[in-house]
C-alpha atoms as a PDB file:
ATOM      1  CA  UNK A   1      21.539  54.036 -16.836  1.00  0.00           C
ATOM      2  CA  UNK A   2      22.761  52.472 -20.091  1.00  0.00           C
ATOM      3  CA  UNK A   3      20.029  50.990 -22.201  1.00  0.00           C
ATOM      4  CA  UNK A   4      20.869  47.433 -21.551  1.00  0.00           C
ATOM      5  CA  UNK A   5      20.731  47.659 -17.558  1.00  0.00           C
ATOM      6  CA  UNK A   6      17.348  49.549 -18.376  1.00  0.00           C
ATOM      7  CA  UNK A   7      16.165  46.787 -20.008  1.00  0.00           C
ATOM      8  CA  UNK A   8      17.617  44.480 -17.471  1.00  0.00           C
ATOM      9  CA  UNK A   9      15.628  46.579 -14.573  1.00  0.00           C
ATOM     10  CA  UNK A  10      12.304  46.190 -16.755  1.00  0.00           C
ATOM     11  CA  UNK A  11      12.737  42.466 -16.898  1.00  0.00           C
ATOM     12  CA  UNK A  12      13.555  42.345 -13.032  1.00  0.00           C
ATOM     13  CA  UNK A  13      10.395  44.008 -11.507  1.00  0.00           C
ATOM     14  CA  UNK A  14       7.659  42.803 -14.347  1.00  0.00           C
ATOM     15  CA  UNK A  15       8.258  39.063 -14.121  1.00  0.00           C
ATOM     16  CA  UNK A  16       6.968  39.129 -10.665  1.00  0.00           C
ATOM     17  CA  UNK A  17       4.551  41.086 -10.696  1.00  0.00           C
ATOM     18  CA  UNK A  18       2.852  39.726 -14.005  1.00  0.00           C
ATOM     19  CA  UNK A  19       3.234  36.121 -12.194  1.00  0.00           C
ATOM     20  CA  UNK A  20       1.866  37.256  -9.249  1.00  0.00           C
ATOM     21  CA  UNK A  21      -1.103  38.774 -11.562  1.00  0.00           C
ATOM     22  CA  UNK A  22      -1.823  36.057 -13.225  1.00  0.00           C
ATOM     23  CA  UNK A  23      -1.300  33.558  -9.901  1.00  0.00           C
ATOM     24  CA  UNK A  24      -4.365  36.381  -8.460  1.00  0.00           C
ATOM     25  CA  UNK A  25      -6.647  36.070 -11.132  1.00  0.00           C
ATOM     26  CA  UNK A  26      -6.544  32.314 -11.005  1.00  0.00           C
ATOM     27  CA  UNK A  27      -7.642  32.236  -7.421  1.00  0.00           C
ATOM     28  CA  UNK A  28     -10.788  34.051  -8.477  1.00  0.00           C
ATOM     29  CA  UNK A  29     -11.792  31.894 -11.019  1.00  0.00           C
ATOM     30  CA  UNK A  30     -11.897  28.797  -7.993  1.00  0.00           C
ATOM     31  CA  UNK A  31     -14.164  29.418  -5.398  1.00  0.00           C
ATOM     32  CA  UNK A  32     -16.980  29.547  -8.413  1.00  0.00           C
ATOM     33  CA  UNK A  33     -18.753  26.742  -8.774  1.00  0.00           C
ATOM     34  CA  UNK A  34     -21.728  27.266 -11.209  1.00  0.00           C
ATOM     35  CA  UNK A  35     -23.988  26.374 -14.406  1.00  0.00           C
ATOM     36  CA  UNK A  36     -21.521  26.064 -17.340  1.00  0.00           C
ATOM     37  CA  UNK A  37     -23.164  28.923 -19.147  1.00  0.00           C
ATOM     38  CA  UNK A  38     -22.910  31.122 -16.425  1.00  0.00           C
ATOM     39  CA  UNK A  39     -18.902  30.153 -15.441  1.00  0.00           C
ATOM     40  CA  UNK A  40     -18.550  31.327 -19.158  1.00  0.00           C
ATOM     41  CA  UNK A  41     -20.414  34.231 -18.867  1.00  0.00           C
ATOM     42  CA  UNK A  42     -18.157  35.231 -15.463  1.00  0.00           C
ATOM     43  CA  UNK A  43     -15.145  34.177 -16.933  1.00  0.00           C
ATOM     44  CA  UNK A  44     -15.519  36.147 -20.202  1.00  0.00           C
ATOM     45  CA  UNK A  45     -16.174  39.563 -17.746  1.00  0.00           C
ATOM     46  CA  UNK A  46     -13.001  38.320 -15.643  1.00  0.00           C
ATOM     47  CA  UNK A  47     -10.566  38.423 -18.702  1.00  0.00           C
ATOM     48  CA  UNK A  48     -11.226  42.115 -18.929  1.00  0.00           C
ATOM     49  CA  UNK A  49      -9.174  42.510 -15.170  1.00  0.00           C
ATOM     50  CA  UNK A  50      -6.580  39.853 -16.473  1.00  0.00           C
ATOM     51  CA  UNK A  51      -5.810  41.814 -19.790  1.00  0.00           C
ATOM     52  CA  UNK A  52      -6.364  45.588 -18.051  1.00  0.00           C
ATOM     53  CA  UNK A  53      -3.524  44.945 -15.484  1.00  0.00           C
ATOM     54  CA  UNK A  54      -1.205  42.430 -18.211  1.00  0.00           C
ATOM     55  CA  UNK A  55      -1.816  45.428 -20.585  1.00  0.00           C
ATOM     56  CA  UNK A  56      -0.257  48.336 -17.832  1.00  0.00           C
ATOM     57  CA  UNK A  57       2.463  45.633 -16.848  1.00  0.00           C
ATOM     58  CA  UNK A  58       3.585  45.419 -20.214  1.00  0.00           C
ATOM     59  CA  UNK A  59       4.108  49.254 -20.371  1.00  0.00           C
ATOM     60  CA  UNK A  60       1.946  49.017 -23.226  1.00  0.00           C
ATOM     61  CA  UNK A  61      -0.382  52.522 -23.707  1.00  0.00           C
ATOM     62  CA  UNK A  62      -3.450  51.409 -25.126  1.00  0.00           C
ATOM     63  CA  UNK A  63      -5.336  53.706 -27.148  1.00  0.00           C
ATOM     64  CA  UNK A  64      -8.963  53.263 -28.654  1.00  0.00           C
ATOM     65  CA  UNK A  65     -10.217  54.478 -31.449  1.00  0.00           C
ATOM     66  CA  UNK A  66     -13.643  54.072 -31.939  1.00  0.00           C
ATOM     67  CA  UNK A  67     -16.931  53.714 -29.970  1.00  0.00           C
ATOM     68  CA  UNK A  68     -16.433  50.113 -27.702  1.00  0.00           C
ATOM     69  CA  UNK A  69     -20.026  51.124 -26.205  1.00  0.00           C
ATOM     70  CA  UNK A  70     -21.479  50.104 -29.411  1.00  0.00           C
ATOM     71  CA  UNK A  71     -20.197  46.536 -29.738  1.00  0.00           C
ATOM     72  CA  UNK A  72     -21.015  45.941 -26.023  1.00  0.00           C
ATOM     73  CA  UNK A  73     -24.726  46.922 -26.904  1.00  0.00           C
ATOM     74  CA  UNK A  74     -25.096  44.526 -30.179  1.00  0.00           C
ATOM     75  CA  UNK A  75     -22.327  42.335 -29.298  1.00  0.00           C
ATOM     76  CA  UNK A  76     -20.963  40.111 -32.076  1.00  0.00           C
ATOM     77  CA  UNK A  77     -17.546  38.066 -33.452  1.00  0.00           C
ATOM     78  CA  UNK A  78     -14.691  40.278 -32.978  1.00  0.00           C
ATOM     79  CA  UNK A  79     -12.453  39.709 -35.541  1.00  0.00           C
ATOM     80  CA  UNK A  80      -8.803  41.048 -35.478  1.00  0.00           C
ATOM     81  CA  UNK A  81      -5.360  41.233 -37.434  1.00  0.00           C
ATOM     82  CA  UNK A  82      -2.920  39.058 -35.247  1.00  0.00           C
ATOM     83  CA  UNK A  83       0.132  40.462 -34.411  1.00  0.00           C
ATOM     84  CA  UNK A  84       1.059  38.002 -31.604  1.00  0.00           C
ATOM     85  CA  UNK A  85      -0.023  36.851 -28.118  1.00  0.00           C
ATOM     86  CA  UNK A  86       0.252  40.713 -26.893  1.00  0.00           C
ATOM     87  CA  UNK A  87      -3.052  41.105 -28.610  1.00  0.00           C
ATOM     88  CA  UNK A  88      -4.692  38.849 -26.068  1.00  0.00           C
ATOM     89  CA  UNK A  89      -3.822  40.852 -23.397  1.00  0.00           C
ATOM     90  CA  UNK A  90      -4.890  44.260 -25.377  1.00  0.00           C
ATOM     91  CA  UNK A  91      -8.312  42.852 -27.056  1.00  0.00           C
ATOM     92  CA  UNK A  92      -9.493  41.272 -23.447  1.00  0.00           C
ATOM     93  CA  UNK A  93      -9.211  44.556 -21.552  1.00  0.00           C
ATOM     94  CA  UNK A  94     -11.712  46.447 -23.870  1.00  0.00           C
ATOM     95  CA  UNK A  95     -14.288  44.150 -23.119  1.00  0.00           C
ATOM     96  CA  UNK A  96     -13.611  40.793 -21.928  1.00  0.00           C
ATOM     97  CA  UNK A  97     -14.092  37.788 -24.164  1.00  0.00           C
ATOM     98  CA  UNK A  98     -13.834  34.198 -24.211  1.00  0.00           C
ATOM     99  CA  UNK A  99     -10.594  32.889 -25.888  1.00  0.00           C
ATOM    100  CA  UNK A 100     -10.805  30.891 -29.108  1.00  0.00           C
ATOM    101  CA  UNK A 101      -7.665  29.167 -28.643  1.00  0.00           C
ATOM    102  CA  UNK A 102      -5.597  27.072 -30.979  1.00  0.00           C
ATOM    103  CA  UNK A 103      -5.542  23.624 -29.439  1.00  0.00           C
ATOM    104  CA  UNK A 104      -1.526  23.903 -29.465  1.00  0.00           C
ATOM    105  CA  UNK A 105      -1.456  26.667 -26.599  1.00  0.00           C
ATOM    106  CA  UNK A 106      -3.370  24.529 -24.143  1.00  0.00           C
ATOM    107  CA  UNK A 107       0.181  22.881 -23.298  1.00  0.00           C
ATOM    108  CA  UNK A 108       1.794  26.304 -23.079  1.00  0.00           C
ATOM    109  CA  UNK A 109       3.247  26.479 -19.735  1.00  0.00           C
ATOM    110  CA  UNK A 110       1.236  28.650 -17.659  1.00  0.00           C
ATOM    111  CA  UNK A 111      -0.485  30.309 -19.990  1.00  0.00           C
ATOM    112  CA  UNK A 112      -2.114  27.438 -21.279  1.00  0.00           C
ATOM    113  CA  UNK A 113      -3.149  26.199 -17.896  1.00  0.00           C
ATOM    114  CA  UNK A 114      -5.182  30.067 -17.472  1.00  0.00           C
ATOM    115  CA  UNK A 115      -6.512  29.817 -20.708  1.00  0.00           C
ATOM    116  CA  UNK A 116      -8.389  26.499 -20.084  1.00  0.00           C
ATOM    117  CA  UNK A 117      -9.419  27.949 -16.500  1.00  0.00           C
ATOM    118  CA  UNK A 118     -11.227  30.695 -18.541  1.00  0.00           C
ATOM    119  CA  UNK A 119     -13.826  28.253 -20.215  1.00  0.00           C
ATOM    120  CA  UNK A 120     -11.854  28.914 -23.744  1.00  0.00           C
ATOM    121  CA  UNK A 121     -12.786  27.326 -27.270  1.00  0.00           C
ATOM    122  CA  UNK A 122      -9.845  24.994 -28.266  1.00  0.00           C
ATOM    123  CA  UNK A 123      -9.994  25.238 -31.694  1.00  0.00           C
ATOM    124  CA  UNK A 124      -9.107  22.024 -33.566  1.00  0.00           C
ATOM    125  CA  UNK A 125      -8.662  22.000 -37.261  1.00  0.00           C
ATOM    126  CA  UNK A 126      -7.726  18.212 -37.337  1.00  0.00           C
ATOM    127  CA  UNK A 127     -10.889  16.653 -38.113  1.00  0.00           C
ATOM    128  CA  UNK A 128     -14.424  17.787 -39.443  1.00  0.00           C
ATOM    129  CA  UNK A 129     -16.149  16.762 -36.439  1.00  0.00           C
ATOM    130  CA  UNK A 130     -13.544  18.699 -33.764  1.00  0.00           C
ATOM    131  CA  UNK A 131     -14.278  21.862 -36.559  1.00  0.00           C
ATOM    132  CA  UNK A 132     -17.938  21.479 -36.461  1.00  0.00           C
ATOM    133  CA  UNK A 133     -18.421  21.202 -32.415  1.00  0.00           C
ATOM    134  CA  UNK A 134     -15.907  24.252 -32.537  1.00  0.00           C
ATOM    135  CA  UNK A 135     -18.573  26.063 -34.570  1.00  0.00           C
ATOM    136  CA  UNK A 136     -21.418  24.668 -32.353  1.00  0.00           C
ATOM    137  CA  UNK A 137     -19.305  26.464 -29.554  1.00  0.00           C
ATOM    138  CA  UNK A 138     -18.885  29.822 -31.377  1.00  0.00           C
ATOM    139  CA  UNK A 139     -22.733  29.946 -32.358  1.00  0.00           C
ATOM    140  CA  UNK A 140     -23.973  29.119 -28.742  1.00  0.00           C
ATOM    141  CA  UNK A 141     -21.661  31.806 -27.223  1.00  0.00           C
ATOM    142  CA  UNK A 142     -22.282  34.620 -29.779  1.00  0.00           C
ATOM    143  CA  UNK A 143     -26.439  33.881 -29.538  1.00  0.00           C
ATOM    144  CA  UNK A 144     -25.611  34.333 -25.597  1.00  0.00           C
ATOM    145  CA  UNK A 145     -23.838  37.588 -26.250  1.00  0.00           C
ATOM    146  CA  UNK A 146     -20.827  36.481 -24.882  1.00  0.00           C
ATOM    147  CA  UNK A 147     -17.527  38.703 -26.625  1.00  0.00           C
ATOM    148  CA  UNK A 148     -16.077  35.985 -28.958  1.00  0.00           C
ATOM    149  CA  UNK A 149     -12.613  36.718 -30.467  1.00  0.00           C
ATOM    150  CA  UNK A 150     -11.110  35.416 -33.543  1.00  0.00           C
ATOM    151  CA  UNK A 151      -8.037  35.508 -35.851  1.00  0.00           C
ATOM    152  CA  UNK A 152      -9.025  34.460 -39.097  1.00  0.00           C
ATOM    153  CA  UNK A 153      -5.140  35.061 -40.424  1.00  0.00           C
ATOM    154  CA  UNK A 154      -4.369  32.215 -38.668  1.00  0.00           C
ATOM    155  CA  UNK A 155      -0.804  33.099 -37.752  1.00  0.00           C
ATOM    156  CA  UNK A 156       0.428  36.519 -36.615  1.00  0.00           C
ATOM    157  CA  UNK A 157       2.430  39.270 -38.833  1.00  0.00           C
ATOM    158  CA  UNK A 158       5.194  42.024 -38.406  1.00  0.00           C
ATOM    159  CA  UNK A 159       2.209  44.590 -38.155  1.00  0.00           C
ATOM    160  CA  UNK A 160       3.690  46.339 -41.152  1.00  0.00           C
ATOM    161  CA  UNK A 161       3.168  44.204 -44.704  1.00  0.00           C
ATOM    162  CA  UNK A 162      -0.693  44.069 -44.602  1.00  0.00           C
ATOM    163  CA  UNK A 163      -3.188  41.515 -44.124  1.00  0.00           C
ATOM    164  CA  UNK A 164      -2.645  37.779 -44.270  1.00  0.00           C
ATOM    165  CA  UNK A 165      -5.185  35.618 -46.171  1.00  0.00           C
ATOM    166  CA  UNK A 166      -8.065  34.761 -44.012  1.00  0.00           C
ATOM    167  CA  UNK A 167      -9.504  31.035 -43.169  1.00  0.00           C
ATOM    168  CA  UNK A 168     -12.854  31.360 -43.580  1.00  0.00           C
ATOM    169  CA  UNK A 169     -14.109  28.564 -41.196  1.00  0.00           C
ATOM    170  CA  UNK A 170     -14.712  30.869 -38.465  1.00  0.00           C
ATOM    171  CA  UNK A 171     -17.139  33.105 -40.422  1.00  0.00           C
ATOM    172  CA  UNK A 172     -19.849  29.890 -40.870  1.00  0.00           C
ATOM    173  CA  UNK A 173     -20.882  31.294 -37.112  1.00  0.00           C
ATOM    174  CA  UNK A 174     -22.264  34.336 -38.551  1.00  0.00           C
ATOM    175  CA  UNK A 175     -23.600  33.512 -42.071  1.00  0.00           C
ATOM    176  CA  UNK A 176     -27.251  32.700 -42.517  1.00  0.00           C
ATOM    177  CA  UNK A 177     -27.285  34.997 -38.847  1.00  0.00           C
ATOM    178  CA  UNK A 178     -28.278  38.855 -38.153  1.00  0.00           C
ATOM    179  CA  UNK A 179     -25.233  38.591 -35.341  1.00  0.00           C
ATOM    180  CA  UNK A 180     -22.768  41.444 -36.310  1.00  0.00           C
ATOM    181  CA  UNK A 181     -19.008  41.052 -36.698  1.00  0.00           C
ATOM    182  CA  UNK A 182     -16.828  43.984 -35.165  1.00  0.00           C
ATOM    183  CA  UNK A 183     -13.869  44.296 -37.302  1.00  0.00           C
ATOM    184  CA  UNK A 184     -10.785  45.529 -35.433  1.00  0.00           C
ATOM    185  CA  UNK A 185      -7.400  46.523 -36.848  1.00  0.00           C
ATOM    186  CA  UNK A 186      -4.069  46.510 -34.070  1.00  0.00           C
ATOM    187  CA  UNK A 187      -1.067  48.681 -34.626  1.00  0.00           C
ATOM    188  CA  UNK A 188       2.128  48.992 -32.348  1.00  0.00           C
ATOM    189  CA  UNK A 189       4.525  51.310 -31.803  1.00  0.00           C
ATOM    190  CA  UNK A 190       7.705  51.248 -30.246  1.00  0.00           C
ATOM    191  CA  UNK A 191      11.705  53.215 -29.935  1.00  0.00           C
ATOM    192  CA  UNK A 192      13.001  51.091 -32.970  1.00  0.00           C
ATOM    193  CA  UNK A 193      16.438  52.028 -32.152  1.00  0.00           C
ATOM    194  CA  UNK A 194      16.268  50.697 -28.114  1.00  0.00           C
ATOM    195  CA  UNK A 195      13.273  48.361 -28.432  1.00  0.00           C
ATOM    196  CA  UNK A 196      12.567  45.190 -30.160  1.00  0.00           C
ATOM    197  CA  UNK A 197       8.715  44.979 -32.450  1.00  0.00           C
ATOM    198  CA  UNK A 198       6.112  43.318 -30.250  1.00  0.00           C
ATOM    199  CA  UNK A 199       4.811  41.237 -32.387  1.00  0.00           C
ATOM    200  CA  UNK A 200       5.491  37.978 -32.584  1.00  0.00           C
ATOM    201  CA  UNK A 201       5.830  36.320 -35.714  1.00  0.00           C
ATOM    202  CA  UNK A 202       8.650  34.286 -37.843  1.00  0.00           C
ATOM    203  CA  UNK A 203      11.026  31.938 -36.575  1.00  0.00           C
ATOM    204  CA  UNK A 204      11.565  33.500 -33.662  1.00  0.00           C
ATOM    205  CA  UNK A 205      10.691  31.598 -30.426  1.00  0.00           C
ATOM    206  CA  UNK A 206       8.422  32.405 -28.117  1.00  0.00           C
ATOM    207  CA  UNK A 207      10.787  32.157 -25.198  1.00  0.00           C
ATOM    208  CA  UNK A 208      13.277  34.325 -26.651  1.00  0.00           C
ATOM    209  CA  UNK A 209      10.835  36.680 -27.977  1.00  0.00           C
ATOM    210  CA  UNK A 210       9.272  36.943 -24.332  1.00  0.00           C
ATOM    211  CA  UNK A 211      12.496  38.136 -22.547  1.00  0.00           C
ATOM    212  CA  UNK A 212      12.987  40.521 -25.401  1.00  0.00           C
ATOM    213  CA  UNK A 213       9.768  42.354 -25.116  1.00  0.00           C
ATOM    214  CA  UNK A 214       9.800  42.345 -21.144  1.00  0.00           C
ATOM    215  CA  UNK A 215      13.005  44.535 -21.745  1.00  0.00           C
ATOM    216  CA  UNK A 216      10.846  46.910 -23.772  1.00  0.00           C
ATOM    217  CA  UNK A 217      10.170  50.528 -22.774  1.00  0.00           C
ATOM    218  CA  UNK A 218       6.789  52.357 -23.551  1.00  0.00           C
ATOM    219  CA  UNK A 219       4.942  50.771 -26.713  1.00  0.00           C
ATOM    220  CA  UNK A 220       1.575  52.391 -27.764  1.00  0.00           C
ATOM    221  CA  UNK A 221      -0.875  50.054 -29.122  1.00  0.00           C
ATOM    222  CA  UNK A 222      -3.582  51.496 -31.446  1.00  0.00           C
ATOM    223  CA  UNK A 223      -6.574  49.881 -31.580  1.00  0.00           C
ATOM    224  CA  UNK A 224      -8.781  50.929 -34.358  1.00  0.00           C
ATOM    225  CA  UNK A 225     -13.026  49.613 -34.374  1.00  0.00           C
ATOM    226  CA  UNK A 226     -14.442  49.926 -37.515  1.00  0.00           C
ATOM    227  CA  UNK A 227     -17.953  49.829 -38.127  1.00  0.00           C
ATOM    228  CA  UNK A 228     -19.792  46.810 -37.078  1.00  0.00           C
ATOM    229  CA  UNK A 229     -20.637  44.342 -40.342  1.00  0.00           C
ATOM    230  CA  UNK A 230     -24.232  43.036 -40.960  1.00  0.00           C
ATOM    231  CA  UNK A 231     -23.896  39.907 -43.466  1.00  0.00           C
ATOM    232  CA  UNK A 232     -25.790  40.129 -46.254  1.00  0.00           C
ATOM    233  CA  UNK A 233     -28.987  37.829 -46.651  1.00  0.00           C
ATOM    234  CA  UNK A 234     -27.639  34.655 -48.286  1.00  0.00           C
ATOM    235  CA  UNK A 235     -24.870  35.315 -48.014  1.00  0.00           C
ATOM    236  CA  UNK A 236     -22.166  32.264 -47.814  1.00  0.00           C
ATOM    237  CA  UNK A 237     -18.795  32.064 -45.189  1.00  0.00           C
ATOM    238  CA  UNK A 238     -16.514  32.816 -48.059  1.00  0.00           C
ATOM    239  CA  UNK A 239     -18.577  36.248 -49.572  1.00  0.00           C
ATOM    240  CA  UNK A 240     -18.882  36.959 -45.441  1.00  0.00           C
ATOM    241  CA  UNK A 241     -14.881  36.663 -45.308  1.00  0.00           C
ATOM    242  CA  UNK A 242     -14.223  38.146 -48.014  1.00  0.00           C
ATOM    243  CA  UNK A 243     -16.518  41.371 -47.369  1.00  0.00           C
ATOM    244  CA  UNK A 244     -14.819  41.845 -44.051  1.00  0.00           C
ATOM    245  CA  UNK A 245     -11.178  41.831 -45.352  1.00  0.00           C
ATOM    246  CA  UNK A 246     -11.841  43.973 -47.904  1.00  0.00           C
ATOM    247  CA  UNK A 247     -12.964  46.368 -45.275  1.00  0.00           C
ATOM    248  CA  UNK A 248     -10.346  45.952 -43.161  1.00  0.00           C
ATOM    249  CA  UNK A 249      -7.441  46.197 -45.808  1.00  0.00           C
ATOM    250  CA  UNK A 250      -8.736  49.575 -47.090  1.00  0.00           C
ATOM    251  CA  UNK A 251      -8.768  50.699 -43.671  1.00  0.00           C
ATOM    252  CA  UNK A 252      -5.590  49.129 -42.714  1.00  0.00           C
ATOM    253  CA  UNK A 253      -3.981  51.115 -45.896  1.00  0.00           C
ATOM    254  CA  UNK A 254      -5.046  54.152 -44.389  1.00  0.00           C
ATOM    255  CA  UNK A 255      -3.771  53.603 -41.175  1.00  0.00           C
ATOM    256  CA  UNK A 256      -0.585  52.368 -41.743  1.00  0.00           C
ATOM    257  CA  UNK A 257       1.373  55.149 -43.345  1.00  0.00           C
ATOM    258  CA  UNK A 258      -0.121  57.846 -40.423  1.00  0.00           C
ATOM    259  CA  UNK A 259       1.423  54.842 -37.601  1.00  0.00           C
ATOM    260  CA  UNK A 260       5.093  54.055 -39.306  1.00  0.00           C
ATOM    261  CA  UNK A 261       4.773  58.069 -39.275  1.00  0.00           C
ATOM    262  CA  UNK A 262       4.283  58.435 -36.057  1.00  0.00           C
ATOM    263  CA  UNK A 263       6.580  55.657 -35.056  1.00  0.00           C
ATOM    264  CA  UNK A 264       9.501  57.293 -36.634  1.00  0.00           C
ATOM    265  CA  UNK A 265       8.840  60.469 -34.158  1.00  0.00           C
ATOM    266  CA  UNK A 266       9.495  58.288 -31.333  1.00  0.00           C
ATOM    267  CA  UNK A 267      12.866  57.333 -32.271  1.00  0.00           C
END
């Protein structure tokens, strides 16, 4: 089978099946009628199915690098690189989490729509009020132990040129706090020569970049938890940020070469 009908015969069988995932997860989410807290609490552990079987539909083979027992036992922000909405999918089947959404995705068509059944944060930078009831939001979900997600880049990247520049709005939840942040780097890797890169980033739309990667054969997706960060008494949103890239760039530096390495083998 030529490459192109392969990718053809991905597209064919996932579509289906990932609506029909997503169509089965939503039907769990209505029978529950409950305290707000506790519909967050449920939906947070639900997202962990979602991503899970999104994750193997993909044909993406996740693998974990680190000790995930550890976070669950402290619990904490989670803060990632961004690579696109694939890391969704990957980040909510180690744990479950509630989304911290950008307000723009809530019109997404489907997608948006399961988001907002899962109790997410929409996070609106248009006003300092909408920011600081975000913020209320992140600090009463964190104190409740709740997996809490965030992507301080703000946008996503080709996985390959380093960190963006973080926002550091999101890291006012933790400062002043003795709630941990577990930094988290993501790395793909994919047949360069038959398959397009996962992440999503550019001018590329999402439609078009969609159908692409549903054509895509096995991608590994390398998910690296580095040691949970304490803040330091005092200590302000910016030094928090700042601490935390610094620690992820040196270990994303590291990482890097040993992944394009590796990537080149699968070719």
């Amino acid at each position: 089978m030529t490459n192109s009908l392969l990718r053809m015969w991905r597209r064919c069988y996932r579509i289906p099946l990932i609506f029909l995932w997503g169509t089965l997860q939503a039907l769990y989410f209505i029978p529950f009628i409950l305290p707000r807290k506790e519909r967050v609490r449920l939906m947070a552990r639900q997202s962990r199915s979602w991503g899970k079987g999104l994750v193997k539909l993909f044909g993406l083979d996740l693998r974990i690098h680190g000790n995930i027992d550890r976070y669950k036992e402290h619990g904490g922000l989670l803060v990632s690189n961004h690579l696109g909405y694939l890391d969704i999918f990957v980040h909510a089947s180690l744990c479950g989490f509630r989304f911290a959404a950008k307000k723009e995705i809530r019109s997404w068509p489907v997608f948006g729509q399961y988001v907002a059944m899962a109790q997410a944060i929409w996070v609106d930078r248009t006003s300092p009020a909408k920011s600081k009831e975000t913020l209320k939001q992140f600090r009463e979900t964190l104190k409740q132990k709740i997996p809490l997600i965030v992507y301080p880049e703000g946008t996503s990247s080709d996985g390959r040129s380093g960190l963006l520049p973080f926002k550091s709005t999101s890291f006012e939840a933790i400062a002043g706090t003795d709630i941990p942040i577990q930094p988290i780097l993501t790395f793909y890797r994919w047949n360069e020569e038959k398959d397009i890169n996962p992440a999503w980033y550019g001018d590329i739309g999402f439609g078009t970049h969609f159908w692409q990667v549903l054509g895509n054969g096995k991608v590994i997706c390398d998910v690296y938890l580095l040691d949970l960060y304490y803040a330091p008494e005092g200590a302000d949103r910016k030094q928090v940020m700042n601490e935390v890239r610094e620690i992820m760039e040196q270990e994303y530096r590291q990482r890097l070469p040993e992944i394009l390495g590796e990537r080149k083998e699968m070719v």
